[in-house]
N, C-alpha and C. Protein backbone atom coordinates (compact mmCIF):
# COMPACT_ATOMS: atom_id res chain seq x y z
N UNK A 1 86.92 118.60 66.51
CA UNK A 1 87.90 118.55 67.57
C UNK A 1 88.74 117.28 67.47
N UNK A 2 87.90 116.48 66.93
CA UNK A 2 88.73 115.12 66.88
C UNK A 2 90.26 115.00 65.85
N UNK A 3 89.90 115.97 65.03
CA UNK A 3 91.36 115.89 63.99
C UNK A 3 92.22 116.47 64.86
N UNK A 4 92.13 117.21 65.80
CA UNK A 4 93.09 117.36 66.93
C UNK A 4 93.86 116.50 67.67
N UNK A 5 93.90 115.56 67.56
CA UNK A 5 93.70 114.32 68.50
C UNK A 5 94.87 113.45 67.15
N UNK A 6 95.76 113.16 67.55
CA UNK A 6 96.46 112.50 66.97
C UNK A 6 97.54 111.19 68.42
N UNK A 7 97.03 110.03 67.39
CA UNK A 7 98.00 109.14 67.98
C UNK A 7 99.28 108.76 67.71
N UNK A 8 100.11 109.43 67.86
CA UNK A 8 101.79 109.69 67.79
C UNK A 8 102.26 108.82 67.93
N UNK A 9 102.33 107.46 68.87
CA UNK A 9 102.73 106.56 69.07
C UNK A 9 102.74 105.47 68.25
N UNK A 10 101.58 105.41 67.40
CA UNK A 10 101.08 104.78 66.74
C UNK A 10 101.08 105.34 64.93
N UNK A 11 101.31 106.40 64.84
CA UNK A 11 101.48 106.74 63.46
C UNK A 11 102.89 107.05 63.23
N UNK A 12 103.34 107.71 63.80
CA UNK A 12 104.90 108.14 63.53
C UNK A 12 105.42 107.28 64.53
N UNK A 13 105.78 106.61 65.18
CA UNK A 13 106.63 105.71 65.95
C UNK A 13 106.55 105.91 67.62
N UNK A 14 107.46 105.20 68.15
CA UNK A 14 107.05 105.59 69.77
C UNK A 14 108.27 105.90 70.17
N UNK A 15 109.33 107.20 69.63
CA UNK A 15 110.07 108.40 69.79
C UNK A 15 110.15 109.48 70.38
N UNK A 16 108.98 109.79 70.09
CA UNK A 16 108.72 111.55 70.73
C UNK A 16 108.33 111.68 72.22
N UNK A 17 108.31 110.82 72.34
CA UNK A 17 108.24 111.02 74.52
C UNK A 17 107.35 111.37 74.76
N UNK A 18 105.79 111.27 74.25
CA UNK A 18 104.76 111.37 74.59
C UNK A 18 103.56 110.15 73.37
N UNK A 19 102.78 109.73 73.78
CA UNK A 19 101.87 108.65 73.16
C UNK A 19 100.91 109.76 72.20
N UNK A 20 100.06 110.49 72.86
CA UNK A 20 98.94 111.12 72.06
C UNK A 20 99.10 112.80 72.39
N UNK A 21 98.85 113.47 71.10
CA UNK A 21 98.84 114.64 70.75
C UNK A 21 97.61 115.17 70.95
N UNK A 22 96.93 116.15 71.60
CA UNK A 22 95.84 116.33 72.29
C UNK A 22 95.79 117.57 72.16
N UNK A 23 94.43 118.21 72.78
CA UNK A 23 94.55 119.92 72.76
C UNK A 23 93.58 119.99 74.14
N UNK A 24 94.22 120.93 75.35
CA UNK A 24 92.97 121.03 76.12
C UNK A 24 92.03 121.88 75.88
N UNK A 25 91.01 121.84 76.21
CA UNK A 25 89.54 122.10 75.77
C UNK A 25 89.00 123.05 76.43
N UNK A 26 89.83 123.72 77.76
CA UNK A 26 89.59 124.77 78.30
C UNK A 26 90.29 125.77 77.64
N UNK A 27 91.93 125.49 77.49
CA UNK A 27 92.54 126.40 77.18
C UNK A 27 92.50 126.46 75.49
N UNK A 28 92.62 125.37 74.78
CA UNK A 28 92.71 125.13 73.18
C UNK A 28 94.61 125.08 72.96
N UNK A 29 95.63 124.99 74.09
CA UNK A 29 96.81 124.68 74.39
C UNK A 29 97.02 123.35 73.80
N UNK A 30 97.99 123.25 73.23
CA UNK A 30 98.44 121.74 72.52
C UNK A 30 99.00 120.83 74.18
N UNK A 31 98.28 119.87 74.06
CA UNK A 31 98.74 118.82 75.35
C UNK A 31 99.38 117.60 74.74
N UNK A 32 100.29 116.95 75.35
CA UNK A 32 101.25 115.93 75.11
C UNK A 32 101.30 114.70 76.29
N UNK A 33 100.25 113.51 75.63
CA UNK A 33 99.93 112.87 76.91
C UNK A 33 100.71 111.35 76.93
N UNK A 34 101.76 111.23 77.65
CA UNK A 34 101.75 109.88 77.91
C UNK A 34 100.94 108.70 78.62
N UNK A 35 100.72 107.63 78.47
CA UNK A 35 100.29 106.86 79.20
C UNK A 35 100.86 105.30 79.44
N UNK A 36 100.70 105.57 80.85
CA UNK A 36 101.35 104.76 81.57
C UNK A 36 100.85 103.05 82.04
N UNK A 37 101.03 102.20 81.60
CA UNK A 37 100.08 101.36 82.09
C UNK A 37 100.37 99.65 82.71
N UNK A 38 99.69 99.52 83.79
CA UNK A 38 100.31 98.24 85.03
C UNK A 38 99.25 97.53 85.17
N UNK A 39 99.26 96.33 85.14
CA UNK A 39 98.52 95.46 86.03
C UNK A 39 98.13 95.73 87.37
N UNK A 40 98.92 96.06 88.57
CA UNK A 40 99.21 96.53 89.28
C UNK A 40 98.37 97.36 89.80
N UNK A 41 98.64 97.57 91.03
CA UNK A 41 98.02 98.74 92.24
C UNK A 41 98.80 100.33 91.65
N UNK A 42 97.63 101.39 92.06
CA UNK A 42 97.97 102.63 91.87
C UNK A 42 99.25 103.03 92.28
N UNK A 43 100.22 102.30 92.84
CA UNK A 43 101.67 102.52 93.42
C UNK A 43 102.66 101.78 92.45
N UNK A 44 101.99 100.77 91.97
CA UNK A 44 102.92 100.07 90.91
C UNK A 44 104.15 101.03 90.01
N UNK A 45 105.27 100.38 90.55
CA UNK A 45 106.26 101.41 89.57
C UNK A 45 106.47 101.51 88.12
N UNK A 46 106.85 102.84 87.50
CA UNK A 46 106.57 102.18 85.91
C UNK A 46 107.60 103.24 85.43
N UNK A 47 108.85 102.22 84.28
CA UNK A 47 109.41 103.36 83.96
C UNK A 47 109.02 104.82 82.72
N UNK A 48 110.38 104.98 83.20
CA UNK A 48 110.48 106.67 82.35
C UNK A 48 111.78 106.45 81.32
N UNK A 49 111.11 106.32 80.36
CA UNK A 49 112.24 106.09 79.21
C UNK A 49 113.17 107.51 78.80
N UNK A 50 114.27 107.56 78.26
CA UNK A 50 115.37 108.49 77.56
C UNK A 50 114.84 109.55 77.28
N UNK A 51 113.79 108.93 75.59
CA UNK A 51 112.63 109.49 75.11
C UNK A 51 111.34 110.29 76.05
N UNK A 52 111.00 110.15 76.88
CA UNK A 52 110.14 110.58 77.79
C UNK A 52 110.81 111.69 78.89
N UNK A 53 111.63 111.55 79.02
CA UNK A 53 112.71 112.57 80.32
C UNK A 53 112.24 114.00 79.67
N UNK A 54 113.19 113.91 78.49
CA UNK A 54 113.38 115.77 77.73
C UNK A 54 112.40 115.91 77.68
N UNK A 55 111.09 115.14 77.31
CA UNK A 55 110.09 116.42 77.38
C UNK A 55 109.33 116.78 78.19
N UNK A 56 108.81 115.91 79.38
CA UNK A 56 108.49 116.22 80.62
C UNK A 56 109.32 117.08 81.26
N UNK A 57 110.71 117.35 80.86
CA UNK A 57 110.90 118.18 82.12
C UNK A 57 110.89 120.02 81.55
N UNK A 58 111.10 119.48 79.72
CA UNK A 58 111.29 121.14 78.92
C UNK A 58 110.03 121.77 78.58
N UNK A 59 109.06 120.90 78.65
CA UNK A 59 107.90 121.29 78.12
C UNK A 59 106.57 120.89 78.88
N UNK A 60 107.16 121.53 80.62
CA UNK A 60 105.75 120.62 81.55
C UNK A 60 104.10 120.83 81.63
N UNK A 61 104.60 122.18 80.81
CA UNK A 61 103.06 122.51 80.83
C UNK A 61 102.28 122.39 80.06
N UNK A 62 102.76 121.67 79.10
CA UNK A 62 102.11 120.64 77.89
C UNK A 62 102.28 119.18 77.81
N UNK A 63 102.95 118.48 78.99
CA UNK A 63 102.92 117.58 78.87
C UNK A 63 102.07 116.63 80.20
N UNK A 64 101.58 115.33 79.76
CA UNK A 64 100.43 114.81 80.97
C UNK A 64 100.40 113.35 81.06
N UNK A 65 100.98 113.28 82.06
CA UNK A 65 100.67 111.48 82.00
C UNK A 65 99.58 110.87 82.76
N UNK A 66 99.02 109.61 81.81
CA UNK A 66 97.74 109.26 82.15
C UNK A 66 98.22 107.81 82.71
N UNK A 67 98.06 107.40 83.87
CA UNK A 67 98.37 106.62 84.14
C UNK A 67 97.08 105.85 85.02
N UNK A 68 97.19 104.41 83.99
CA UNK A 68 96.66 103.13 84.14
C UNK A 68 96.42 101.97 84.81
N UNK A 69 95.75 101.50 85.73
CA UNK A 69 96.22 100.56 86.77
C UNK A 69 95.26 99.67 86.96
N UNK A 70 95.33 98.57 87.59
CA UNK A 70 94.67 97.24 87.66
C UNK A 70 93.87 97.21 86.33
N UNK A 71 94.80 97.18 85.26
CA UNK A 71 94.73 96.45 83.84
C UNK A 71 93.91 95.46 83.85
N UNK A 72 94.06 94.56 83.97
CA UNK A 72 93.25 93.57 83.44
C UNK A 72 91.75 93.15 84.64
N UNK A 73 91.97 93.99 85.87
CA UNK A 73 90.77 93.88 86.86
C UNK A 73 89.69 94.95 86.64
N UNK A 74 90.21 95.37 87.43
CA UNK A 74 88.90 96.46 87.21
C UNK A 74 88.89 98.12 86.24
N UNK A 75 90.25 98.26 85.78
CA UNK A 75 91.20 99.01 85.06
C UNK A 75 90.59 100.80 85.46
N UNK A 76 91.78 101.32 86.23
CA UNK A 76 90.73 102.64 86.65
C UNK A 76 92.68 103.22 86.24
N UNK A 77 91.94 104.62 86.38
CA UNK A 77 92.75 105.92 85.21
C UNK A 77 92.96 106.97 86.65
N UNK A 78 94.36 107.92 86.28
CA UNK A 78 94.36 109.20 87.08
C UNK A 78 95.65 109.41 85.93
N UNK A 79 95.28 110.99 86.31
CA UNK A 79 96.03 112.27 85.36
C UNK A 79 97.28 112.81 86.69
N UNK A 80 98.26 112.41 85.96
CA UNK A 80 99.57 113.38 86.63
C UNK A 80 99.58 114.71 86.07
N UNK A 81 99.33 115.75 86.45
CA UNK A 81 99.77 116.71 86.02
C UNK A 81 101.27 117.23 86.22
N UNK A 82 101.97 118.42 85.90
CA UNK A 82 103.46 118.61 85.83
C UNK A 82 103.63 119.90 87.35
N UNK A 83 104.57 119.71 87.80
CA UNK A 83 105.75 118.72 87.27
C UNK A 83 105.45 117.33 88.31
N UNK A 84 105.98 116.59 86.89
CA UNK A 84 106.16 115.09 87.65
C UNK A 84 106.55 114.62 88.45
N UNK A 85 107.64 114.87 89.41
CA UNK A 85 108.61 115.10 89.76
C UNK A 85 108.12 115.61 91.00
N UNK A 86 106.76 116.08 91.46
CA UNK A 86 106.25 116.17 92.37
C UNK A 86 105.35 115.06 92.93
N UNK A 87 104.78 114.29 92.04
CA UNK A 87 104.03 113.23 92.03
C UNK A 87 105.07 111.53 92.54
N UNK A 88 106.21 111.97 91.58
CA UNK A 88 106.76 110.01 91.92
C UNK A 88 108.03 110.51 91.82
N UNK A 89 108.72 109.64 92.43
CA UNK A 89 110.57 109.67 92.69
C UNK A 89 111.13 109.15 91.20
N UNK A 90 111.88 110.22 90.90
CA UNK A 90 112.71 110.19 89.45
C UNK A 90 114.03 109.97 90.08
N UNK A 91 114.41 108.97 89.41
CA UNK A 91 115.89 108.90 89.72
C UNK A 91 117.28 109.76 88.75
N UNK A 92 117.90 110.28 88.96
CA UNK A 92 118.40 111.13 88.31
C UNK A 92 118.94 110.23 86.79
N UNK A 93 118.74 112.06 85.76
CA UNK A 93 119.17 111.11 84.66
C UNK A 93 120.22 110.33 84.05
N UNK A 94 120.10 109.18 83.97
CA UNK A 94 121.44 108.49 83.29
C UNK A 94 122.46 108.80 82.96
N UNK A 95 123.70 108.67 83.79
CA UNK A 95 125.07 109.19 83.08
C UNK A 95 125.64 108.47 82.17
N UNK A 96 126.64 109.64 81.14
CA UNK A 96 127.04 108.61 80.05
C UNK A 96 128.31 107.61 80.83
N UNK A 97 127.87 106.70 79.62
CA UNK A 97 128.85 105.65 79.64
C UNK A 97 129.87 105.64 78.62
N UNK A 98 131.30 104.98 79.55
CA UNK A 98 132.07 105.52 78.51
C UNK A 98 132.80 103.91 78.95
N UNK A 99 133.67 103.30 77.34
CA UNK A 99 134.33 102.80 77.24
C UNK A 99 135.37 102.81 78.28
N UNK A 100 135.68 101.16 78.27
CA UNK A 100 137.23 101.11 79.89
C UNK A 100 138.32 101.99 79.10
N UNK A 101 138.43 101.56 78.06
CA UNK A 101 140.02 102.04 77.14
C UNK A 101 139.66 103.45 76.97
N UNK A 102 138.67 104.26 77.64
CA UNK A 102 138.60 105.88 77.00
C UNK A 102 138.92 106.41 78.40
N UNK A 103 138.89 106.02 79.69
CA UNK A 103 139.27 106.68 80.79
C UNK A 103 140.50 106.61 81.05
């Protein structure tokens, strides 16, 4: 099961909008887990990169963020499941920017 288990972030780069390549173990479904991680209290805000948007929102039912908190104290874990977007306030996505001399 373990060759299942690939760290994406760490072998191919930190691009693909998710950290680790996973499979759940009930279903045998390919899972796509980010993780999130703060010093901080379970409320601590944490962003959502470019890279991270498209696939949380195209692919929610494979994707899972594990998010990390009081890091360096007592360091305790909880699973967001999808959609995210039910869990924490997303601010809408980034509009483009355009040059003064192009408007």
């Amino acid at each position: 099961m373990t060759k299942k288990v690939v760290w994406v972030a760490r072998d191919e780069g930190d691009g693909a909008g998710y950290d680790v390549s996973s499979i759940d173990l009930a279903t045998g479904e390919k899972l796509l887990i980010k993780v999130k991680t703060t010093r901080g209290s379970k409320t601590t805000p944490f962003f959502v990169t470019q890279n991270e948007e498209p696939v949380f929102r195209e692919r929610p039912e494979k994707w899972r963020l594990y998010r990390v908190f009081e890091f360096t104290a007592t360091t305790r874990i909880f699973v967001l499941d999808p959609p995210l977007d039910r869990a924490v306030n997303l601010p809408p996505p980034r509009s483009r920017r355009r040059f003064v001399d192009d408007e």
